[in-house]
Every structure is written in structure tokens, then in C-alpha cells.
N, C-alpha and C. Protein backbone atom coordinates (compact mmCIF):
# COMPACT_ATOMS: atom_id res chain seq x y z
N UNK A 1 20.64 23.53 14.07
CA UNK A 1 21.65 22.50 14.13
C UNK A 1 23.02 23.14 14.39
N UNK A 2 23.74 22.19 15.15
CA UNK A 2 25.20 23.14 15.31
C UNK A 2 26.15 22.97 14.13
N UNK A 3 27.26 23.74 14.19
CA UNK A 3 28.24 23.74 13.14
C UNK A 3 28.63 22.56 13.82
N UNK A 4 28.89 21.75 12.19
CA UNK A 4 30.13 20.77 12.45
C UNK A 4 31.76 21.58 11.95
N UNK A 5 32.66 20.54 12.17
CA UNK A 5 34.02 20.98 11.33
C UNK A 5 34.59 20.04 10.81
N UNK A 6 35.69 20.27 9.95
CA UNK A 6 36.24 19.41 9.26
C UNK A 6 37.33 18.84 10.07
N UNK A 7 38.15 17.97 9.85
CA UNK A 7 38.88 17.63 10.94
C UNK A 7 40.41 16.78 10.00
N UNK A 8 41.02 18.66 10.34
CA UNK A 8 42.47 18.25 9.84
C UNK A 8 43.49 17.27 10.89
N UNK A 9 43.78 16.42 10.23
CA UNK A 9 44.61 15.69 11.18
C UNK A 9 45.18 14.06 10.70
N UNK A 10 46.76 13.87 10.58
CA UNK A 10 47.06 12.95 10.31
C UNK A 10 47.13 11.21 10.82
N UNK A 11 46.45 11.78 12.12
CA UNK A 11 45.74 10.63 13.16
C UNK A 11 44.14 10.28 12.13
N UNK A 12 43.54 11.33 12.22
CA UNK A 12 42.04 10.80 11.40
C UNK A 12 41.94 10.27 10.08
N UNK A 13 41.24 9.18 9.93
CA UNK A 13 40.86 8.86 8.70
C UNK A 13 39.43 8.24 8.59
N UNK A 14 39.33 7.61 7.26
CA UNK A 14 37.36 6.77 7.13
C UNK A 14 37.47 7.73 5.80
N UNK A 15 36.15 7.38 5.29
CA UNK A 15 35.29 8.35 4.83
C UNK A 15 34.74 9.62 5.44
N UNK A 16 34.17 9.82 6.56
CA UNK A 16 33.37 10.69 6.84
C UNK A 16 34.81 11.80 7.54
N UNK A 17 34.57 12.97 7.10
CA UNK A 17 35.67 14.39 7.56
C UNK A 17 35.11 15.07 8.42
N UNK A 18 33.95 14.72 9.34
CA UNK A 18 33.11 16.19 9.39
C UNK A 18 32.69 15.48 11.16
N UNK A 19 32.84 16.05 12.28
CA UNK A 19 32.94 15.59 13.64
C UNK A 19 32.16 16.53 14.14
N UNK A 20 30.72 16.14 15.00
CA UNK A 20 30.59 17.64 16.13
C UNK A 20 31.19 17.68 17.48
N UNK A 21 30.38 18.58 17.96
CA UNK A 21 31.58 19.72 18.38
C UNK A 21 32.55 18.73 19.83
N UNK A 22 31.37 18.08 20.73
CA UNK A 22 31.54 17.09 21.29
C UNK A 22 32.72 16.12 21.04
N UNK A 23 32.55 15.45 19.97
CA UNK A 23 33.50 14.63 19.62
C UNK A 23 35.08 15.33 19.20
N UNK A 24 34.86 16.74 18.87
CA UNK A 24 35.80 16.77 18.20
C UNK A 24 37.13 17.51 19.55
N UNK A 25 36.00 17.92 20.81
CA UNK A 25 36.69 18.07 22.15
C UNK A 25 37.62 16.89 22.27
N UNK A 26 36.96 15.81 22.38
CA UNK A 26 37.88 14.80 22.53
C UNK A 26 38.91 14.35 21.98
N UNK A 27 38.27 14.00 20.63
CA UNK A 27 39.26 13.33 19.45
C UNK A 27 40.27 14.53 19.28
N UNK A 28 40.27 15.55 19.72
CA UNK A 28 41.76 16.46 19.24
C UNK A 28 42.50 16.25 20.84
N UNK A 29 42.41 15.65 21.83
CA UNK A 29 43.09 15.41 23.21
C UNK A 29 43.24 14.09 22.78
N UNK A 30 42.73 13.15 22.18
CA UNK A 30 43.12 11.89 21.76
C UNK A 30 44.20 11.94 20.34
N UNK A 31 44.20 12.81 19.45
CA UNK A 31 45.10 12.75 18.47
C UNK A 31 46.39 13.27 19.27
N UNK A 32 46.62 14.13 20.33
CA UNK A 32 47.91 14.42 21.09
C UNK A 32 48.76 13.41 21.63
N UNK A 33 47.57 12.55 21.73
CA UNK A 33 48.63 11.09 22.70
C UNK A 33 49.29 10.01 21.79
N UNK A 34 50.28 9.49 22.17
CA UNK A 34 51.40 8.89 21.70
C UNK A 34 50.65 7.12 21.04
N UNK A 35 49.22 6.79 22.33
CA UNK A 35 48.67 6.16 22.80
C UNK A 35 47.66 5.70 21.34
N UNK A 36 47.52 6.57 21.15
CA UNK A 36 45.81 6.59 19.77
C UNK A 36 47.49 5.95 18.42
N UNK A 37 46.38 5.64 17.69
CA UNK A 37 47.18 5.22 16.23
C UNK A 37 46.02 5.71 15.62
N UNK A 38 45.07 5.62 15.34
CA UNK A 38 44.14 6.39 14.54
C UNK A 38 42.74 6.49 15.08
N UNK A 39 42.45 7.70 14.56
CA UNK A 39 40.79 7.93 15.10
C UNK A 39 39.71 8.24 13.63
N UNK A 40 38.64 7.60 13.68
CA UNK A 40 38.19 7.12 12.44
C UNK A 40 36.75 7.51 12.51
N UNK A 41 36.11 8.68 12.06
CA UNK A 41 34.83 8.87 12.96
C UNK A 41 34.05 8.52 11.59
N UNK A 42 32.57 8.56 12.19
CA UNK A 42 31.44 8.00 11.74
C UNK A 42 30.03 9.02 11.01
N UNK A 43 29.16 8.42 10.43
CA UNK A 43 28.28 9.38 10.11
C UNK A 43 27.44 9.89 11.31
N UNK A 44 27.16 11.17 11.12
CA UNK A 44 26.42 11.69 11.93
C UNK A 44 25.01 11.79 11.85
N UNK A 45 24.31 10.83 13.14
CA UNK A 45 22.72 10.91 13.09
C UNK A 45 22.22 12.29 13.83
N UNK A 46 21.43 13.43 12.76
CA UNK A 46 20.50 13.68 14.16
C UNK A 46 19.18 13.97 14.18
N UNK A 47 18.72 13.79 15.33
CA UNK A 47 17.37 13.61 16.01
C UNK A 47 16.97 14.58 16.75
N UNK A 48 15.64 14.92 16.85
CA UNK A 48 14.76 15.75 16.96
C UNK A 48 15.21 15.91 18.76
N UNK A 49 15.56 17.10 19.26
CA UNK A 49 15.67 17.04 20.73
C UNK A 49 16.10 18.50 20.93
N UNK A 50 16.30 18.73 22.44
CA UNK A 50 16.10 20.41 22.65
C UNK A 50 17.15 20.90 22.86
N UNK A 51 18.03 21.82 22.12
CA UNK A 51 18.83 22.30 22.83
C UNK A 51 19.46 22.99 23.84
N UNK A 52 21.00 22.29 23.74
CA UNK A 52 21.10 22.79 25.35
C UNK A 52 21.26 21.35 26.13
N UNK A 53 21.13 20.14 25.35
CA UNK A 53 20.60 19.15 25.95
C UNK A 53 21.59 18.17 26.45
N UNK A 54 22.10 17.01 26.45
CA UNK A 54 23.21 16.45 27.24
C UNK A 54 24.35 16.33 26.51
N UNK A 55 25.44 16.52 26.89
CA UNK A 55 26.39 16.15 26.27
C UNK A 55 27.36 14.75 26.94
N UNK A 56 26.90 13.79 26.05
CA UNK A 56 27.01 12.27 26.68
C UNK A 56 28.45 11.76 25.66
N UNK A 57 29.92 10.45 26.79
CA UNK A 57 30.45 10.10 25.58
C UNK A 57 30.02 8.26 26.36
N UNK A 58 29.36 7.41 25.59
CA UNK A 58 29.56 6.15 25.89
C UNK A 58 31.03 5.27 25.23
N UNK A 59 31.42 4.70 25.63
CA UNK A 59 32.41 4.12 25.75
C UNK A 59 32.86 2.50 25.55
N UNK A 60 32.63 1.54 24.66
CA UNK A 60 32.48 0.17 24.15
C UNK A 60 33.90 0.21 23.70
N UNK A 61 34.12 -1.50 24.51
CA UNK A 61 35.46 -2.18 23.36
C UNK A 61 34.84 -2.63 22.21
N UNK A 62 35.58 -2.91 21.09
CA UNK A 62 35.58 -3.21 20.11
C UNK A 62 36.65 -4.54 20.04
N UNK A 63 36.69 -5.48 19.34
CA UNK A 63 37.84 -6.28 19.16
C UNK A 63 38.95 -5.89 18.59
N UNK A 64 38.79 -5.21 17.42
CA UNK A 64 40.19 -4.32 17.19
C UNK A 64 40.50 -2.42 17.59
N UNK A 65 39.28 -1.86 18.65
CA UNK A 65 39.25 -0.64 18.50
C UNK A 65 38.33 -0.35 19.74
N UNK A 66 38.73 0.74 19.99
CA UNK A 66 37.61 1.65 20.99
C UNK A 66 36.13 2.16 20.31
N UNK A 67 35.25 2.32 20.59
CA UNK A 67 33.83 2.67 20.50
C UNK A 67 33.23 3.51 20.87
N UNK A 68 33.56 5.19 20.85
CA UNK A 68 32.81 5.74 21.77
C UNK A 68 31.25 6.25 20.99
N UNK A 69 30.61 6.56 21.57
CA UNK A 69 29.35 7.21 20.77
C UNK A 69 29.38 8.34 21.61
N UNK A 70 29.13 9.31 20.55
CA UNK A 70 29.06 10.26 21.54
C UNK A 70 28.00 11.57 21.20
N UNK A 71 27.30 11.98 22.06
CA UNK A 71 25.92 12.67 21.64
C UNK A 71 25.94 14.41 22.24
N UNK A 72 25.83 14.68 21.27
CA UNK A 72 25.95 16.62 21.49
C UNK A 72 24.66 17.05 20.92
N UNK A 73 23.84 17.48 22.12
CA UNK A 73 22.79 18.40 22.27
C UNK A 73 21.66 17.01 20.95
N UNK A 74 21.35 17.75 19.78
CA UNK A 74 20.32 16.52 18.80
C UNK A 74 21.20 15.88 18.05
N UNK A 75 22.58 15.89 18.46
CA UNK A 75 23.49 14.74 17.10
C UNK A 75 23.79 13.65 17.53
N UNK A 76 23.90 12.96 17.22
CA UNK A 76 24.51 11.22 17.60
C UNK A 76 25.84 11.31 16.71
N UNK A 77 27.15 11.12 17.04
CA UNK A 77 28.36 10.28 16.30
C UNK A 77 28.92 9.29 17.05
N UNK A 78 29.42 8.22 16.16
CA UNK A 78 30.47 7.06 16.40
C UNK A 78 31.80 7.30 15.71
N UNK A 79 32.59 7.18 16.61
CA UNK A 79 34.27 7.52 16.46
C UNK A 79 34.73 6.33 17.19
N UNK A 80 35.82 5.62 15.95
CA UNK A 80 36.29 4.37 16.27
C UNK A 80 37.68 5.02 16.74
N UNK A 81 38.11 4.45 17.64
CA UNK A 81 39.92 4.99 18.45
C UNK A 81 40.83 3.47 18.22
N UNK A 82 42.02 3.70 17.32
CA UNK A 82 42.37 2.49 17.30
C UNK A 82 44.04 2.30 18.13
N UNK A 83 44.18 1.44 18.97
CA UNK A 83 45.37 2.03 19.76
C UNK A 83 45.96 0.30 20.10
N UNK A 84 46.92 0.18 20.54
CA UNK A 84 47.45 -0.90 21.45
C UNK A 84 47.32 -1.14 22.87
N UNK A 85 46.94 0.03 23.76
CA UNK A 85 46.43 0.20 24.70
C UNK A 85 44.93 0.71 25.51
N UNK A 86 44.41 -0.07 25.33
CA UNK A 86 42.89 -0.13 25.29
C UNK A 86 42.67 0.76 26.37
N UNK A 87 43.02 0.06 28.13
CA UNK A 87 42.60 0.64 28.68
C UNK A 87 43.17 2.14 29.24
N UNK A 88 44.53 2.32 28.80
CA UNK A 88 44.86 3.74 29.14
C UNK A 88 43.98 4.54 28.19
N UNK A 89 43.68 4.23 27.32
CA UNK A 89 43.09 5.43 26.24
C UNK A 89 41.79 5.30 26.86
N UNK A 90 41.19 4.29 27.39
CA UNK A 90 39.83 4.86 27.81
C UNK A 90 39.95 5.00 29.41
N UNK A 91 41.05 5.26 30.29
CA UNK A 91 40.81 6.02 31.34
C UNK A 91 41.04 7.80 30.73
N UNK A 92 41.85 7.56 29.42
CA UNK A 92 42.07 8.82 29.14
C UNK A 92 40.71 9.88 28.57
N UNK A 93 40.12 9.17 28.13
CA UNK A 93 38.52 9.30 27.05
C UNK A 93 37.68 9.86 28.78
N UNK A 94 37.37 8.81 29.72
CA UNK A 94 37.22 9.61 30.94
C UNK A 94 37.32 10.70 31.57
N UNK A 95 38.74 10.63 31.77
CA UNK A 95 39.80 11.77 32.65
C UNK A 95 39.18 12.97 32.09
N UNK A 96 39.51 13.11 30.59
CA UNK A 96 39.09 14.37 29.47
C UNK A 96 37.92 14.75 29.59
N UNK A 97 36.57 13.58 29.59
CA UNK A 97 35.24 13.67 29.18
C UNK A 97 34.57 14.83 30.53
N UNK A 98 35.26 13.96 32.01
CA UNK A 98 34.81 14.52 33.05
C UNK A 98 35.30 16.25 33.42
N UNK A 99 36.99 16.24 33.25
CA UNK A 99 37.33 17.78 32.93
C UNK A 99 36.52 18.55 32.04
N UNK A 100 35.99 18.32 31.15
CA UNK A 100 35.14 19.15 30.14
C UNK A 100 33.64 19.34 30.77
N UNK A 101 33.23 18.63 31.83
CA UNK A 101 31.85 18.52 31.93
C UNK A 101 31.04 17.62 31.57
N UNK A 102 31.32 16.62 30.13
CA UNK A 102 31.02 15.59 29.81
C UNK A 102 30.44 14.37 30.55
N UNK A 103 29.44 13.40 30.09
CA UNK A 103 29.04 12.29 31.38
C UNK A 103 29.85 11.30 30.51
N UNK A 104 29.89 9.96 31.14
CA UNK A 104 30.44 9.15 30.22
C UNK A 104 29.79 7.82 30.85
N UNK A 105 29.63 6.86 30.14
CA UNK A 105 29.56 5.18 30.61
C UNK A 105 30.05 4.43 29.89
């Protein structure tokens, strides 16, 4: 299993402290922007799969928040993005996902 990390930052909150590695590419290019008001991540599922394996971010509105799920190698996380500007933050969640190598839908 990969290392997770903890995730210092006055943008993040929830319960859960602990982001992989995937998500946490993002969510630290999303805590830089003026754009995010908070990023709120989720428990982490994971499932039996090979590593090495895709690194996927899907991408859902929410009524009050962004949705991404996002899957690194056997982990599954959900990270809620809460902002006033919906769609700049998710051309931005894009822009980032694709520079990194990332797929996104």
C-alpha cells in the first residue's frame, strides 16, 4: 500500500487528515488558488488491484461543492472543493490533472 500523508493546511478541513498521493498532487495546487475556500477530503477505500495502475481524477458538481474522486494505483478518495466559482476551479482540477499525467472525466 502506498504512504499516505497528513495534510497541513488552513484551506483543509472534515474529519479525515490523511490524503493519497494523487489527491494530495492536486489539492496542494488547489489550496494555492484564491478560487478554493476549502478542501474537505474523504475516507479512503482500498481495493485489491495492481500496482502501477491508473491514476484517475473524476470530476462531479455537487450543489454546494465540487466532487472529485480520485483513484491512485488500489486507493479510492473523495475530496469535496468548496469555492464560488465552480467552473474555473474545475477547468483548473483539469489543466493540473492533465500537466501531471493524470486522466480526468
Amino acid at each position: 500500500m502506498q504512504k499516505t500523508k497528513k495534510i497541513p493546511n488552513k484551506k483543509f478541513g472534515g474529519k479525515h487528515t490523511t490524503i493519497i498521493p494523487v489527491a494530495k498532487r492536486i489539492t496542494n495546487i488547489l489550496a494555492k488558488s484564491e478560487l478554493v475556500k476549502k478542501i474537505s477530503p474523504g475516507i479512503i477505500k482500498s481495493y485489491r488491484g495492481k500496482s502501477g495502475g491508473r491514476k484517475h481524477i473524476k470530476i462531479l458538481d455537487d450543489e454546494s461543492s465540487i466532487l472529485i474522486k480520485v483513484t491512485d494505483n488500489s486507493n479510492n478518495q473523495q475530496v469535496r472543493i468548496y469555492t464560488n466559482d465552480s467552473e474555473a476551479v474545475k477547468a483548473l482540477i483539469i489543466k493540473k490533472s492533465e500537466e501531471k499525467g493524470f486522466t480526468t472525466s
